[in-house]
N, C-alpha and C. Protein backbone atom coordinates (compact mmCIF):
# COMPACT_ATOMS: atom_id res chain seq x y z
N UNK A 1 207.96 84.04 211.87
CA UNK A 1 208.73 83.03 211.17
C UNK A 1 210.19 83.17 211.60
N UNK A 2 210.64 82.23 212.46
CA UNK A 2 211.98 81.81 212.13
C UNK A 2 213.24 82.27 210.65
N UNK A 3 214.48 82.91 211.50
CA UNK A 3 215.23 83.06 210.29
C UNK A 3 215.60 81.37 209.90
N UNK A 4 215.74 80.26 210.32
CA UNK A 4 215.86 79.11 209.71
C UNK A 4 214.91 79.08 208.91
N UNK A 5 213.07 79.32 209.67
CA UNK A 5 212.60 78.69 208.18
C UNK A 5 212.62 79.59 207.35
N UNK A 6 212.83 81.04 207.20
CA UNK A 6 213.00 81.94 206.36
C UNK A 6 214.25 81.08 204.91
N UNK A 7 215.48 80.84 205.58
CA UNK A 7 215.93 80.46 205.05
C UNK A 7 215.71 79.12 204.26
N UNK A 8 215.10 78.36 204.67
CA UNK A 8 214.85 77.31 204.05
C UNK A 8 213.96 77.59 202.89
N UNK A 9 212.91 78.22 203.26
CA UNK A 9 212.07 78.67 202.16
C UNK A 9 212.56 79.38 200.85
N UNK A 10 213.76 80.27 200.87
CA UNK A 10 215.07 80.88 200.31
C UNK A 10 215.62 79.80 199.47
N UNK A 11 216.31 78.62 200.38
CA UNK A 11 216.51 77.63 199.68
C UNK A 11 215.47 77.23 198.80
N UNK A 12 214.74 77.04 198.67
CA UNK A 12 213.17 75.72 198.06
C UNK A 12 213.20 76.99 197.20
N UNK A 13 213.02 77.92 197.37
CA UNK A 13 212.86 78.96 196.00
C UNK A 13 213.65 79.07 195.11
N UNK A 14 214.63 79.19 195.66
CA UNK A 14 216.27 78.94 194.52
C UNK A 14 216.39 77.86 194.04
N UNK A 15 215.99 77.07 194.32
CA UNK A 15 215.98 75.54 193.73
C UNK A 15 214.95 75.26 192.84
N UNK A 16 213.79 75.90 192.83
CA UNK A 16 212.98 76.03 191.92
C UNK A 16 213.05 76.80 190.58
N UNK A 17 213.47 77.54 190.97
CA UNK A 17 214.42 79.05 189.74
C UNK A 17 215.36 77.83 189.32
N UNK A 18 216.24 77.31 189.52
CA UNK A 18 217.85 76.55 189.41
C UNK A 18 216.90 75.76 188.64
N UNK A 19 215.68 74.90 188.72
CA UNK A 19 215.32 73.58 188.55
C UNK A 19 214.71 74.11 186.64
N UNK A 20 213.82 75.31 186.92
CA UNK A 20 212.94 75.63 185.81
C UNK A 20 214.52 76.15 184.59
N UNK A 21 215.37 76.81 185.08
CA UNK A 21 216.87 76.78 184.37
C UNK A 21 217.13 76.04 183.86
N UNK A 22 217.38 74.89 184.18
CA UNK A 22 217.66 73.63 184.26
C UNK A 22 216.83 72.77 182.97
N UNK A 23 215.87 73.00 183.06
CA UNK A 23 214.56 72.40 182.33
C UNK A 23 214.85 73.20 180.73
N UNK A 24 215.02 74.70 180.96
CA UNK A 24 215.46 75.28 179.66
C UNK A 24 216.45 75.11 178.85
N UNK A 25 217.39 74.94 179.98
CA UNK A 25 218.47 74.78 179.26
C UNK A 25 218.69 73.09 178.51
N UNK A 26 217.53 71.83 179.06
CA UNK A 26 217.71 70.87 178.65
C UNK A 26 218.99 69.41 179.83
N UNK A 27 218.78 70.18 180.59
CA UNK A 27 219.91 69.41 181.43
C UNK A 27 218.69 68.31 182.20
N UNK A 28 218.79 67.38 181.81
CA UNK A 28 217.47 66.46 182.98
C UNK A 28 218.25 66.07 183.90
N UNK A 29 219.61 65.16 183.77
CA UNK A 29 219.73 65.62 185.42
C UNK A 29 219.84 66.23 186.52
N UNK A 30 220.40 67.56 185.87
CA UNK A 30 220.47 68.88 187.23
C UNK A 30 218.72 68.96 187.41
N UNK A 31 217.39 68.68 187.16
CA UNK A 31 216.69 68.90 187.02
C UNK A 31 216.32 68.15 188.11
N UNK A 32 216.27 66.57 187.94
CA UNK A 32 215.91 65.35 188.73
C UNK A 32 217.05 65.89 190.15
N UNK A 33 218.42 66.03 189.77
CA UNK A 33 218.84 66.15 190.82
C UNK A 33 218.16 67.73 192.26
N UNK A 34 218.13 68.29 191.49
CA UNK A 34 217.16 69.92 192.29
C UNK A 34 215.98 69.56 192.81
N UNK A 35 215.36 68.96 191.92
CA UNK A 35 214.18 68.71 192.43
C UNK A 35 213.88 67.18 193.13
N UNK A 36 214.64 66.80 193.17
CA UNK A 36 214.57 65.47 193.86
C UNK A 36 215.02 66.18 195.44
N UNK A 37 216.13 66.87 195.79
CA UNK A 37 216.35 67.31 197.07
C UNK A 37 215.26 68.53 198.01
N UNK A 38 214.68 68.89 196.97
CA UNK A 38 214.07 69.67 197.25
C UNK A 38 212.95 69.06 197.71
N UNK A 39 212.17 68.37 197.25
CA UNK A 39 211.59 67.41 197.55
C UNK A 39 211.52 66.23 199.15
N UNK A 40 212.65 66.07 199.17
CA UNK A 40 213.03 65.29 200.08
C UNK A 40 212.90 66.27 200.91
N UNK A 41 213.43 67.83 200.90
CA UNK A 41 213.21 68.51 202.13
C UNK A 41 211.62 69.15 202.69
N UNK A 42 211.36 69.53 201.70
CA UNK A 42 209.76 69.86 201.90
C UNK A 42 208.78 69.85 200.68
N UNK A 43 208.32 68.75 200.41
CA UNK A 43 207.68 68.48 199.24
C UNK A 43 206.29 69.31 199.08
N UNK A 44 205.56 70.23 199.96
CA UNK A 44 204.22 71.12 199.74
C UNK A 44 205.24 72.17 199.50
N UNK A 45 206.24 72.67 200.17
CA UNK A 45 207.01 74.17 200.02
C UNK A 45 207.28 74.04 198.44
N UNK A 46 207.92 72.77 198.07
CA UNK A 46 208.59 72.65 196.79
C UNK A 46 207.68 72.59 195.47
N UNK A 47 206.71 72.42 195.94
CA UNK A 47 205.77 72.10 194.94
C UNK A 47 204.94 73.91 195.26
N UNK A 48 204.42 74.39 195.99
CA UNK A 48 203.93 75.51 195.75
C UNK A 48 204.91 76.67 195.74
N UNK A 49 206.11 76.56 195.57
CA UNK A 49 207.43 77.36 194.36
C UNK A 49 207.08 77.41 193.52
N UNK A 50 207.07 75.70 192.62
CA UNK A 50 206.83 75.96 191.10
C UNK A 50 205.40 76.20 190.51
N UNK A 51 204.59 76.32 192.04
CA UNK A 51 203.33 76.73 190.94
C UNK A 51 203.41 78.11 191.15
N UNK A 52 203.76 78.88 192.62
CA UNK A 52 204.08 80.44 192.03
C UNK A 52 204.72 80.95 191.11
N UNK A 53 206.33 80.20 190.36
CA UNK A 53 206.85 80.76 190.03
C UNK A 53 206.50 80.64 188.22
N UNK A 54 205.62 79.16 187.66
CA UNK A 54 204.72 79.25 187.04
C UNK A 54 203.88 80.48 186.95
N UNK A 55 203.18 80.75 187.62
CA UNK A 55 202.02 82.09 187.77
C UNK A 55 202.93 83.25 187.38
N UNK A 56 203.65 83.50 187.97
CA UNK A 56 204.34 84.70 187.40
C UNK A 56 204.98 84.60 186.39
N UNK A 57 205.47 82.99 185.46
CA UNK A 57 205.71 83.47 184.06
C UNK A 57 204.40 83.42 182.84
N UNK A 58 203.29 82.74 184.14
CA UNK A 58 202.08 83.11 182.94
C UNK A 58 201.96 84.63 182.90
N UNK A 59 201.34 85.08 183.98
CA UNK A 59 201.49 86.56 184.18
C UNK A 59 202.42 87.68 183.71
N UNK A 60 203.32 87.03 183.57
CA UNK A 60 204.38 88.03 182.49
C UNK A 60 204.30 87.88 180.92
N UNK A 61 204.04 86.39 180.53
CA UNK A 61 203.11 86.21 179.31
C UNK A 61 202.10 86.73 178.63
N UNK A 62 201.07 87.12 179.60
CA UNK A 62 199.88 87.45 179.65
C UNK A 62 200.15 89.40 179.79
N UNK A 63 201.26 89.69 179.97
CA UNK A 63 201.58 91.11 180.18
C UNK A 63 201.96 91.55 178.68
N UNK A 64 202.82 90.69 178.54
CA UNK A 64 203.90 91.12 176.82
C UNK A 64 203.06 90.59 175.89
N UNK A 65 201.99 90.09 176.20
CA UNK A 65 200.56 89.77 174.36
C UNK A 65 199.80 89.97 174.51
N UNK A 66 199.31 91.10 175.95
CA UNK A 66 197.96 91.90 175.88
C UNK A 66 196.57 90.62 176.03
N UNK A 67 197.00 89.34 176.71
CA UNK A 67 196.38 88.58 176.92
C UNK A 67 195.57 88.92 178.43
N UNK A 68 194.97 87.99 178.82
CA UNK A 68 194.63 87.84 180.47
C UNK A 68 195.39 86.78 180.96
N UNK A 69 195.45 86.57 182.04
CA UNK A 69 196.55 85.61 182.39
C UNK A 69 195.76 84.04 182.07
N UNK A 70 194.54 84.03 182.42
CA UNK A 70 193.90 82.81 181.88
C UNK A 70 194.23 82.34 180.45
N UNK A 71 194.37 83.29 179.25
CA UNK A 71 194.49 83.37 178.16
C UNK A 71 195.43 82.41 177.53
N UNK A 72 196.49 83.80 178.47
CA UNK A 72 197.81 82.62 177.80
C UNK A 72 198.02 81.14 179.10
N UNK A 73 197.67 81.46 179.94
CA UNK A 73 197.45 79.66 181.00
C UNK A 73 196.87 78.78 179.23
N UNK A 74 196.17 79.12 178.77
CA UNK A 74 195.31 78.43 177.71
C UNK A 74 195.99 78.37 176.90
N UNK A 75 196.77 79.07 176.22
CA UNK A 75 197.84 79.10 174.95
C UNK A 75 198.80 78.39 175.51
N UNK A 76 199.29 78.37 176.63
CA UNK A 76 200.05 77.44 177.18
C UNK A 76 200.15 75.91 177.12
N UNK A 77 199.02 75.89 177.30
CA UNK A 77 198.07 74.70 177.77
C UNK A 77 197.82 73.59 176.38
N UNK A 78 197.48 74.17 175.38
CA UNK A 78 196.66 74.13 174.19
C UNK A 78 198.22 73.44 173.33
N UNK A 79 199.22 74.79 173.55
CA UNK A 79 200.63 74.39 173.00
C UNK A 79 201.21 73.02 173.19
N UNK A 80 201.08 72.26 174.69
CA UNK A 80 202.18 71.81 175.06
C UNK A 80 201.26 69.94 174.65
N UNK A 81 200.08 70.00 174.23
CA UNK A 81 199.58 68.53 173.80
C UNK A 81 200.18 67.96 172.65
């Protein structure tokens, strides 16, 4: 791999972290705006960010309530209808 695409991938990750921030903190346009560029640059890179970086806050979920990670995916899941 290329240090460009290294870096790009760097980028699309930070922008995903910045975007899910973003989402917490309630800001929808820094949200639309992150993820709209991100998007435009590599929309499979950008999209399989937020499902890793998803996985690892189920997985850290699933660490701190003695769940399985499916568990809380499901408590997750179950919550947000």
């Amino acid at each position: 791999m290329r240090g460009s695409e290294r870096k790009n991938q760097a980028g699309l990750h930070r922008a995903a972290v910045d975007a899910v921030a973003a989402c917490l903190a309630g800001e929808d346009a820094d949200i639309h705006n992150l993820t709209d560029a991100a998007v435009r640059q590599d929309a499979l890179l950008a999209a399989l960010n937020l499902v890793a970086l998803a996985a690892a806050a189920v997985t850290a979920l699933a660490e701190a309530t003695g769940r399985t990670p499916h568990e809380a995916l499901r408590s997750i899941d179950r919550a947000g209808r």
